[in-house]
N, C-alpha and C. Protein backbone atom coordinates (compact mmCIF):
# COMPACT_ATOMS: atom_id res chain seq x y z
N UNK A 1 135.43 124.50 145.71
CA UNK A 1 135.35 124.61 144.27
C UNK A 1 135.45 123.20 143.67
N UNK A 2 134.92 122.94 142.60
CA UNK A 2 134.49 121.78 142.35
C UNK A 2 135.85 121.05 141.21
N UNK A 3 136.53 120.71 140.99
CA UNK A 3 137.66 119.80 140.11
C UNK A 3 137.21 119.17 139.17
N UNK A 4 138.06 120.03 137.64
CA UNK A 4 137.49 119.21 136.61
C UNK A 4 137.89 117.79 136.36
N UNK A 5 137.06 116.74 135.83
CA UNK A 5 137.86 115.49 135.91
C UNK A 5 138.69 115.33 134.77
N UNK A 6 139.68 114.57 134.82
CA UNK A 6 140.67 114.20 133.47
C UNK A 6 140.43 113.20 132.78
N UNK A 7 141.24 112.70 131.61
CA UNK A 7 140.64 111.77 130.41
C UNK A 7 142.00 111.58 130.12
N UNK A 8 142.46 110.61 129.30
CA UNK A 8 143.54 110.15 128.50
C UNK A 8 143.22 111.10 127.19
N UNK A 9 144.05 111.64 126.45
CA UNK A 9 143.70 111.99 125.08
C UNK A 9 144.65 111.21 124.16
N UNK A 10 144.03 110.65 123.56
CA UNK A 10 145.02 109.53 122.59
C UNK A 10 145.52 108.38 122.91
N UNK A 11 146.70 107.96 122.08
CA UNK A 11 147.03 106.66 123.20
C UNK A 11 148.44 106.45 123.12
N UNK A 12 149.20 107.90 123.97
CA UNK A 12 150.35 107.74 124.13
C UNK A 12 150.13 108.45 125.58
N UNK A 13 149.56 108.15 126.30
CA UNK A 13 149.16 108.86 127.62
C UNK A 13 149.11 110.12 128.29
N UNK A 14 149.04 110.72 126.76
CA UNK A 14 148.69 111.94 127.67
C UNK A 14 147.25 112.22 128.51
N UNK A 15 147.35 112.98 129.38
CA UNK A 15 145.91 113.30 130.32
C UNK A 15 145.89 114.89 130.20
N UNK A 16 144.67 115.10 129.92
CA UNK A 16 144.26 116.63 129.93
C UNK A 16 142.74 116.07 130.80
N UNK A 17 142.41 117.89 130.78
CA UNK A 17 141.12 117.99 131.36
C UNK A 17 139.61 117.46 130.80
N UNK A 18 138.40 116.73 131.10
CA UNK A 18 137.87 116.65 130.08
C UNK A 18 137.13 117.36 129.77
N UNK A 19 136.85 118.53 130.56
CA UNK A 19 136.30 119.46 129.79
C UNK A 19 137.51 120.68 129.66
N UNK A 20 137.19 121.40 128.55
CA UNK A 20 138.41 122.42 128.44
C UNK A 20 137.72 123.69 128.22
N UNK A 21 138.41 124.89 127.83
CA UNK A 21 138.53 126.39 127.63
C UNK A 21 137.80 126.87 126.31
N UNK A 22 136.97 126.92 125.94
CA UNK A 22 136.97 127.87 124.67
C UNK A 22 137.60 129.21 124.54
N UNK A 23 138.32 129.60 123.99
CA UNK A 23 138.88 130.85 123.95
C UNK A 23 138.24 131.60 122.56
N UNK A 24 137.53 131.27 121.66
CA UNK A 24 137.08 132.02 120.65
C UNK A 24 135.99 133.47 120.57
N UNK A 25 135.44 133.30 122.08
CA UNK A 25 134.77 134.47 122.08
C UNK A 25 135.48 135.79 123.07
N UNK A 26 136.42 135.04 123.05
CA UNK A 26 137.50 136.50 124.32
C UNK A 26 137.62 136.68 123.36
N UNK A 27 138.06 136.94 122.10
CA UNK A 27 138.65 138.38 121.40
C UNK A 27 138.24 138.42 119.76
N UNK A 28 136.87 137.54 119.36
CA UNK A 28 136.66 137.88 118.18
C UNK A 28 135.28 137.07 118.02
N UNK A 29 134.36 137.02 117.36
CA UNK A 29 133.57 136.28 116.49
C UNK A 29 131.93 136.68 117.54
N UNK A 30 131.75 137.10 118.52
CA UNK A 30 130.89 137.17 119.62
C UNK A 30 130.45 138.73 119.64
N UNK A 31 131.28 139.49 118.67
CA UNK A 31 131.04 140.96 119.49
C UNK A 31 132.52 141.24 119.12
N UNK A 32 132.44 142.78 120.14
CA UNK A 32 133.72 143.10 120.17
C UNK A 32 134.56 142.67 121.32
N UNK A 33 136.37 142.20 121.26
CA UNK A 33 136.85 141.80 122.18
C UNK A 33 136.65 142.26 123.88
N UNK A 34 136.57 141.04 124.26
CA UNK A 34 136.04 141.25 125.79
C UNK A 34 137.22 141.26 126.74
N UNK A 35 136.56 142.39 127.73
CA UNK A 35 138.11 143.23 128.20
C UNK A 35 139.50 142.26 128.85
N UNK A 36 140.52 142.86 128.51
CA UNK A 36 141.31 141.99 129.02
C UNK A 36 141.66 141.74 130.30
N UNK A 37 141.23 142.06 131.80
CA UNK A 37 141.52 141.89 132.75
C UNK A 37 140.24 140.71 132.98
N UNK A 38 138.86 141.05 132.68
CA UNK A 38 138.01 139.90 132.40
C UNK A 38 138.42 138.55 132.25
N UNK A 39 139.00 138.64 130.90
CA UNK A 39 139.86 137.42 130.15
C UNK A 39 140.71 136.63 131.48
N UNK A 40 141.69 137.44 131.37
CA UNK A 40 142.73 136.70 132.39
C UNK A 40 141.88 136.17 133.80
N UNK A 41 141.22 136.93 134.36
CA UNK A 41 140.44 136.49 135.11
C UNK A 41 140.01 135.26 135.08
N UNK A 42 139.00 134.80 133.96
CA UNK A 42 138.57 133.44 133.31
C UNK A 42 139.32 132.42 133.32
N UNK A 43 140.44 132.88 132.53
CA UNK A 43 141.65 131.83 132.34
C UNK A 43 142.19 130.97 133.89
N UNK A 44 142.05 132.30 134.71
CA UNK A 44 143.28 131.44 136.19
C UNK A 44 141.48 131.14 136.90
N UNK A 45 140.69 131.18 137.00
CA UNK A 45 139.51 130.14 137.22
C UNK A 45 140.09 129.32 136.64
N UNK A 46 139.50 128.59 135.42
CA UNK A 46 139.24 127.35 134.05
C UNK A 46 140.40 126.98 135.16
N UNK A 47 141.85 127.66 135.31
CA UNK A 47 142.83 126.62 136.04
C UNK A 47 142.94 126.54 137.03
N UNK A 48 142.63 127.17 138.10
CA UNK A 48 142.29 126.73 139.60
C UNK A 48 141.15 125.74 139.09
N UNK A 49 140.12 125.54 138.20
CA UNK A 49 139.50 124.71 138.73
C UNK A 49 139.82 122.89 138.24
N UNK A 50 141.03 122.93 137.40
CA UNK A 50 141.66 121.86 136.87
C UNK A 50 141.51 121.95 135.18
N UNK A 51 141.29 122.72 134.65
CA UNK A 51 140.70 123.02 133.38
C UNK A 51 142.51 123.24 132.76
N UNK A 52 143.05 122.10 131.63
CA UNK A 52 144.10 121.97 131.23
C UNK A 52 144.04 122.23 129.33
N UNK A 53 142.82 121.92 128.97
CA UNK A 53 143.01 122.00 127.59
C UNK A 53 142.21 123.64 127.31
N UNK A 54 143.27 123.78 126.55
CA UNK A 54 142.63 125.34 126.10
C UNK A 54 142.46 124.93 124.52
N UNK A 55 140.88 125.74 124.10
CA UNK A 55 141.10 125.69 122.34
C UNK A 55 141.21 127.22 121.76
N UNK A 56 142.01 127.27 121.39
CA UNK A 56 141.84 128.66 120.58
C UNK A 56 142.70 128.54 119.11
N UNK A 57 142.79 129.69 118.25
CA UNK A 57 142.92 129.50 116.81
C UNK A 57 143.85 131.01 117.04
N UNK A 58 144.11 130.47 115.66
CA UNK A 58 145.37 132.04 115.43
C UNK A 58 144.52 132.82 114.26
N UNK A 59 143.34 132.27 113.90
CA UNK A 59 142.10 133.40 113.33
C UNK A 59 141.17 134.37 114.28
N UNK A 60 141.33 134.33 115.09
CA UNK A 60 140.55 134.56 116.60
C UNK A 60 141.44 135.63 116.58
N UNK A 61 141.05 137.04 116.10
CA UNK A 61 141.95 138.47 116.29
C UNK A 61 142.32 139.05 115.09
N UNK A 62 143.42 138.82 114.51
CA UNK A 62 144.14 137.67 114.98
C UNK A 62 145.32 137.27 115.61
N UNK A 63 145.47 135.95 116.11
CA UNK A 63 146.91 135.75 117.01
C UNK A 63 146.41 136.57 118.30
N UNK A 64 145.20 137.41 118.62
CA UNK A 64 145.11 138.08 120.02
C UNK A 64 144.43 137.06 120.73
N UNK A 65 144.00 135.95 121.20
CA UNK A 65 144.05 134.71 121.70
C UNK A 65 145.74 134.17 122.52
N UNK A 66 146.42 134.35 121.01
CA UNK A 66 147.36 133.83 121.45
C UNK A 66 148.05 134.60 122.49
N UNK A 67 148.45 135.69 122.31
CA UNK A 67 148.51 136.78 123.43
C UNK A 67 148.69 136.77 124.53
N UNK A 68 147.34 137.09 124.53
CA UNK A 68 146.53 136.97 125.83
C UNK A 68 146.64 135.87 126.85
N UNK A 69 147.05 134.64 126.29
CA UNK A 69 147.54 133.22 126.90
C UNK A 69 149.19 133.56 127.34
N UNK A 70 149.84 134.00 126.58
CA UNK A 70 150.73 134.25 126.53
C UNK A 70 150.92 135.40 128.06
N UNK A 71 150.30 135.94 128.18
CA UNK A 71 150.28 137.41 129.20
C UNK A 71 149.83 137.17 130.41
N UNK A 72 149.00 135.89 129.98
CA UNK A 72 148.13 134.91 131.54
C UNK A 72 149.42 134.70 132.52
N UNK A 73 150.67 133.57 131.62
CA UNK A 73 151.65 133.03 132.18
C UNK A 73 151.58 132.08 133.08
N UNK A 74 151.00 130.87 132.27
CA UNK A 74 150.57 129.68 133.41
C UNK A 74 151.67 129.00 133.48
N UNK A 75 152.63 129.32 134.17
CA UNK A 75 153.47 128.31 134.80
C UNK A 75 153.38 127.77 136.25
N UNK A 76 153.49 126.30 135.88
CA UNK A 76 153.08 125.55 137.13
C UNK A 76 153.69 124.22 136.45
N UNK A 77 153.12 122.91 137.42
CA UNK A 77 153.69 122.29 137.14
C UNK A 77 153.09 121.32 136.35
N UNK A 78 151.91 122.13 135.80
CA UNK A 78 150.72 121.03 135.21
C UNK A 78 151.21 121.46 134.04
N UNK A 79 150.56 120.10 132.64
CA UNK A 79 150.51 120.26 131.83
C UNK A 79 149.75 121.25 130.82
N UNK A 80 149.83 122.42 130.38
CA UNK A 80 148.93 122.80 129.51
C UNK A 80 148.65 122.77 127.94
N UNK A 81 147.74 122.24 127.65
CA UNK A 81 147.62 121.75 125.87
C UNK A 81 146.43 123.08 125.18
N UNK A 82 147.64 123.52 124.50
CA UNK A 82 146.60 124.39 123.60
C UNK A 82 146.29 123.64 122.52
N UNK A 83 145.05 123.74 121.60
CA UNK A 83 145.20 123.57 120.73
C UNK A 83 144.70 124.30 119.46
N UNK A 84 145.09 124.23 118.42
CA UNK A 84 144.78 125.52 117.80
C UNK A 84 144.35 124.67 116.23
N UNK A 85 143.19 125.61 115.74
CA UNK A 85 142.72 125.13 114.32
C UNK A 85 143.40 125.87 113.61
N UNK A 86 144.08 125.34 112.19
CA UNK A 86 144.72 125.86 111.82
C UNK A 86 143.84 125.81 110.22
N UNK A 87 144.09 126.27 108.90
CA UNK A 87 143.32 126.48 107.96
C UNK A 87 143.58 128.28 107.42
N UNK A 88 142.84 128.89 107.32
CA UNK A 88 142.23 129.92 107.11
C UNK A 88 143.19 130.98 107.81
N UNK A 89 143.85 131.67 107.05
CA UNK A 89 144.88 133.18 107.00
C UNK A 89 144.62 134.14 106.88
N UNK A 90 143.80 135.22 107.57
CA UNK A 90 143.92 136.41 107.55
C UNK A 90 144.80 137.29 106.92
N UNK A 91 146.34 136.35 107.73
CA UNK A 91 147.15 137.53 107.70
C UNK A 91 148.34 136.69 107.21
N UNK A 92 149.52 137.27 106.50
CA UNK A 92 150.31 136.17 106.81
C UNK A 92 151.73 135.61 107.98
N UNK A 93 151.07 136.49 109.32
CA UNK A 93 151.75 135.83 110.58
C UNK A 93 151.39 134.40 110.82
N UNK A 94 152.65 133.91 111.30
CA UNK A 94 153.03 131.91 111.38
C UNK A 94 152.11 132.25 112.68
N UNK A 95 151.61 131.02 113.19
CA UNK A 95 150.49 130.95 114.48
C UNK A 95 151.95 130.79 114.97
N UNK A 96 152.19 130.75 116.51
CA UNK A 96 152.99 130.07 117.14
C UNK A 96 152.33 130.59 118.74
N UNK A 97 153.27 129.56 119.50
CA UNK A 97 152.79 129.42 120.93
C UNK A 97 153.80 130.05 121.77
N UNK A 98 153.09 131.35 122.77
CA UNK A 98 154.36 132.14 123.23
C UNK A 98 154.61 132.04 125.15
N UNK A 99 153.58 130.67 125.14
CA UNK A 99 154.27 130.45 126.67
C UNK A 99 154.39 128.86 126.52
């Protein structure tokens, strides 16, 4: 299996993946949400294959992005960087990060 390569992001050294995750079409904007054993599936690929930056939004559902990351349970010893667009409220649940 092939290893994604890494990048500095910024310039306080952090390193993520340089290519990363879209998470916006697992559970909104594409159709209807795509099943969740699918999902998780995807997710532990993207990270077996070195894939560290995830993007997803807390408009994406909503907050079912977040979830779903949340339910993955990537603990290891790598870094993982979500990052999330923030703006635009559906609802008024705070985004937050639950792993």
């Amino acid at each position: 299996m092939a290893r994604v390569a890494r990048m500095k992001l910024g310039s306080q050294g952090l390193e993520v993946s340089a290519q990363g995750l879209g998470c916006m079409g697992m559970s909104a904007l594409y159709g209807p949400p795509k099943p969740e054993p699918d999902m998780t599936a995807l997710i532990h690929h993207a990270v077996r294959s070195g894939v560290t930056f995830l993007d997803t939004s807390d408009i994406y559902g909503p907050l079912t992005n977040e979830i779903l990351l949340g339910k993955v349970k990537l603990y290891s010893s790598a870094l993982f960087l979500c990052y999330w667009r923030l703006g635009k409220r559906p609802s008024p649940m705070p985004a937050r990060c639950l792993f």
